[in-house]
Protein backbone atom coordinates (compact mmCIF):
# COMPACT_ATOMS: atom_id res chain seq x y z
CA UNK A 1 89.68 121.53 44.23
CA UNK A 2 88.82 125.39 43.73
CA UNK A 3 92.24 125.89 46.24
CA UNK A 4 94.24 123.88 44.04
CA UNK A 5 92.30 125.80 41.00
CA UNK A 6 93.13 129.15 42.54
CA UNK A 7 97.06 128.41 43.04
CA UNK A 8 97.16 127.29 39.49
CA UNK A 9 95.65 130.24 37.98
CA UNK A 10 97.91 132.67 40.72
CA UNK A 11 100.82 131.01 39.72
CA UNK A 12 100.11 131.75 35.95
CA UNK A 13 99.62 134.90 37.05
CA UNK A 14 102.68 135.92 39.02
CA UNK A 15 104.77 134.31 35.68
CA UNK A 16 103.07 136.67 33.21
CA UNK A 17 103.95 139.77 35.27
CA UNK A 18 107.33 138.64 35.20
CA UNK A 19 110.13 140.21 32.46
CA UNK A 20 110.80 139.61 29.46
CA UNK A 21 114.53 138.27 29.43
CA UNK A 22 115.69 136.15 26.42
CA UNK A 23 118.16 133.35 27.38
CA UNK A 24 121.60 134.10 26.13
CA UNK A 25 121.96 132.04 23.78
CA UNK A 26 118.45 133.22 21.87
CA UNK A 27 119.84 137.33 22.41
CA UNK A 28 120.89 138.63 18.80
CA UNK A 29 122.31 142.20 18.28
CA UNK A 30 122.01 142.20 14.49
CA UNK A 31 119.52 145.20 14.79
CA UNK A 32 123.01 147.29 15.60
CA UNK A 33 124.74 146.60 12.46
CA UNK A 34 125.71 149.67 10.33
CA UNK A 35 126.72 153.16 10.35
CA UNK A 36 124.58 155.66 12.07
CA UNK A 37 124.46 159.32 12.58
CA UNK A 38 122.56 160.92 15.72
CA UNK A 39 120.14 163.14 14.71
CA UNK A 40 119.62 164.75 18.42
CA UNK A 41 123.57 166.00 18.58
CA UNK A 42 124.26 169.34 19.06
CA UNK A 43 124.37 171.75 15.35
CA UNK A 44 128.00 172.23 15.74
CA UNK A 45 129.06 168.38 16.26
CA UNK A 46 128.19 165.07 14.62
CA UNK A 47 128.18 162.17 16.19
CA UNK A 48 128.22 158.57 14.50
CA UNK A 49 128.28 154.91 15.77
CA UNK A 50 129.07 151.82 13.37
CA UNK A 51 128.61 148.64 14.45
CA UNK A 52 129.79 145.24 12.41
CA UNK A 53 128.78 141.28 13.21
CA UNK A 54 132.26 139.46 13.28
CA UNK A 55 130.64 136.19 14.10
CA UNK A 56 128.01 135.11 16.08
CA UNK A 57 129.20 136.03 19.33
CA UNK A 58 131.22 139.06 18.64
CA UNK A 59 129.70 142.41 17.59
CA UNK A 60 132.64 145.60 17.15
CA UNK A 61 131.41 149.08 17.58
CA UNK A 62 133.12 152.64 17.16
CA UNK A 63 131.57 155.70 18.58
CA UNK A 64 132.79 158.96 17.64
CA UNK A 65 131.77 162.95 17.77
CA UNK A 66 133.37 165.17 15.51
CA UNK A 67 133.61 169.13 15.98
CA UNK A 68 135.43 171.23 13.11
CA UNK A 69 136.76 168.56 11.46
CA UNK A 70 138.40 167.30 14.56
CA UNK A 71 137.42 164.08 16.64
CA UNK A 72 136.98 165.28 20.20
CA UNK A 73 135.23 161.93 21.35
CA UNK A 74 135.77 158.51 20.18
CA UNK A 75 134.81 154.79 22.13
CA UNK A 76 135.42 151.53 20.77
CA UNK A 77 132.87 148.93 21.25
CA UNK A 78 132.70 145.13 21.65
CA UNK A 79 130.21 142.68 22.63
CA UNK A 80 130.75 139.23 22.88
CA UNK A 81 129.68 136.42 24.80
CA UNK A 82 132.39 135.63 27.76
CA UNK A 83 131.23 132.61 29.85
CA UNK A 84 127.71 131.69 28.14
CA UNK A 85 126.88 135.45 29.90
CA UNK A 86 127.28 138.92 27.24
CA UNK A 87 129.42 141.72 28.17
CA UNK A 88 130.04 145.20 26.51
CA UNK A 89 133.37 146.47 27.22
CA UNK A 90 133.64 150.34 26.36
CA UNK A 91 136.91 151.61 25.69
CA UNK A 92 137.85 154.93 26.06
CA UNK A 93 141.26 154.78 25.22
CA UNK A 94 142.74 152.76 22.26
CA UNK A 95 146.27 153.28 23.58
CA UNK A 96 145.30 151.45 26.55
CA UNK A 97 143.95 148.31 26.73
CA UNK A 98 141.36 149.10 29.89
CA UNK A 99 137.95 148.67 29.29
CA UNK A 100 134.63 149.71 31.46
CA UNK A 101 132.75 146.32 30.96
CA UNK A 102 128.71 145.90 31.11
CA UNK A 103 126.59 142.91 31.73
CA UNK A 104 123.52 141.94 29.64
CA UNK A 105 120.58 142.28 31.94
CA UNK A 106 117.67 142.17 29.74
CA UNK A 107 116.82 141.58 26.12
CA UNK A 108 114.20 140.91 23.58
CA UNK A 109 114.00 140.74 19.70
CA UNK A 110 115.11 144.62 19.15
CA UNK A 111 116.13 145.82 22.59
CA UNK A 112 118.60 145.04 24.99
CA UNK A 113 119.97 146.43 28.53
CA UNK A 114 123.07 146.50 29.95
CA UNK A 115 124.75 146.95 33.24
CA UNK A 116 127.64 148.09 35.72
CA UNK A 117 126.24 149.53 39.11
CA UNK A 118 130.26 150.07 39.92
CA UNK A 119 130.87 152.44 37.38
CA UNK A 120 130.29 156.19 38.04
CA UNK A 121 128.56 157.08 35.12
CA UNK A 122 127.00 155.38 33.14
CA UNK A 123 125.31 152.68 34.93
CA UNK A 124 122.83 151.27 32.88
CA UNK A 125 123.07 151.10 28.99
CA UNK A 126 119.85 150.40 26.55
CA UNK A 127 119.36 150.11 23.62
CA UNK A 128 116.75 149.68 20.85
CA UNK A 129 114.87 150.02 17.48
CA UNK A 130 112.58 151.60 16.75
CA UNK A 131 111.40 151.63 13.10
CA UNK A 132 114.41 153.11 10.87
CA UNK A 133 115.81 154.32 14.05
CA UNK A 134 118.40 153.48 16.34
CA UNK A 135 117.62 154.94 19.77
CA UNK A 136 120.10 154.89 23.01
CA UNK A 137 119.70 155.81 26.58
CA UNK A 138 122.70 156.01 29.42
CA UNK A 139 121.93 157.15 32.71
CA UNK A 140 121.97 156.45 36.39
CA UNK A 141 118.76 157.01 37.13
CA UNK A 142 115.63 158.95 35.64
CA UNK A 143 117.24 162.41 36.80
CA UNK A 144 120.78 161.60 35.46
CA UNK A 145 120.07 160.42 31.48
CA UNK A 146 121.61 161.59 28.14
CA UNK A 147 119.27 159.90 25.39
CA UNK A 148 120.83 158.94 21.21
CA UNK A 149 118.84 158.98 18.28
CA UNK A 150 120.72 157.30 15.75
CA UNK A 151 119.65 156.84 11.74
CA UNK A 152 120.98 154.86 9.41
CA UNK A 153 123.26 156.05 7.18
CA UNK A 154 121.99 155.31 3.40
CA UNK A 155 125.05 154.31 0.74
């Protein structure tokens, strides 16, 4: 009886240590929607992401930096659900229609992760909220990171 005790409580155990992944249909991205401004961009540049819900399975994004009055950066964003799995496709180039796509890995109520171990840079995306903050990390490991600060943009 105390073995059988001893697996039970063990087994609780190893489950509590595991992640925290929602199941995909539970993940929600509303936390994104808006237009934000990074507040950790270079003084010569600003740099702004807007994100808009089309339904609930489809979130569009625009990225863009802007340097004297000229855009020298700009991504266009979607997330949708493909195949009861989320993807983020990044694309660089609106002219073309190739895009640098990222797998959900991990999410929760205000955070999620994403993830393509095939592309050169960047290999993991994350994202999350913090407060009235909008905060982003891409990197390829600890050593090789750029971090976002995004706020919202009051109208």
């Amino acid at each position: 009886m105390k073995l059988f005790t001893f697996l039970l409580l063990f087994s609780f155990s190893l489950n509590s240590c595991q992640t925290n992944k929602t199941s995909p249909n539970k993940t929600s991205f509303d936390f994104l929607v808006g237009e934000w401004i990074r507040t950790n961009e270079k003084s010569d540049r600003k740099t702004y992401e807007n994100w808009k819900k089309v339904d609930k399975n489809t979130f569009l994004g625009c990225g863009f930096t802007i340097k004297n009055n000229d855009t020298i950066s700009q991504e266009h964003l979607t997330i949708s659900k493909i195949d009861d799995k989320w993807i983020l496709k990044v694309n660089l180039d609106k002219t073309k229609n190739e895009t640098t796509d990222f797998k959900l890995i991990n999410s929760d109520k205000n955070s999620f992760i994403l993830e393509n171990q095939e592309n050169d840079f960047p290999k993991i995306i994350k994202y999350w909220k913090v407060g009235n903050q909008l905060k982003a990390e891409i990197s390829n490991d600890e050593s090789s990171k750029i971090d976002f600060v995004f706020e919202k943009i009051k109208k």
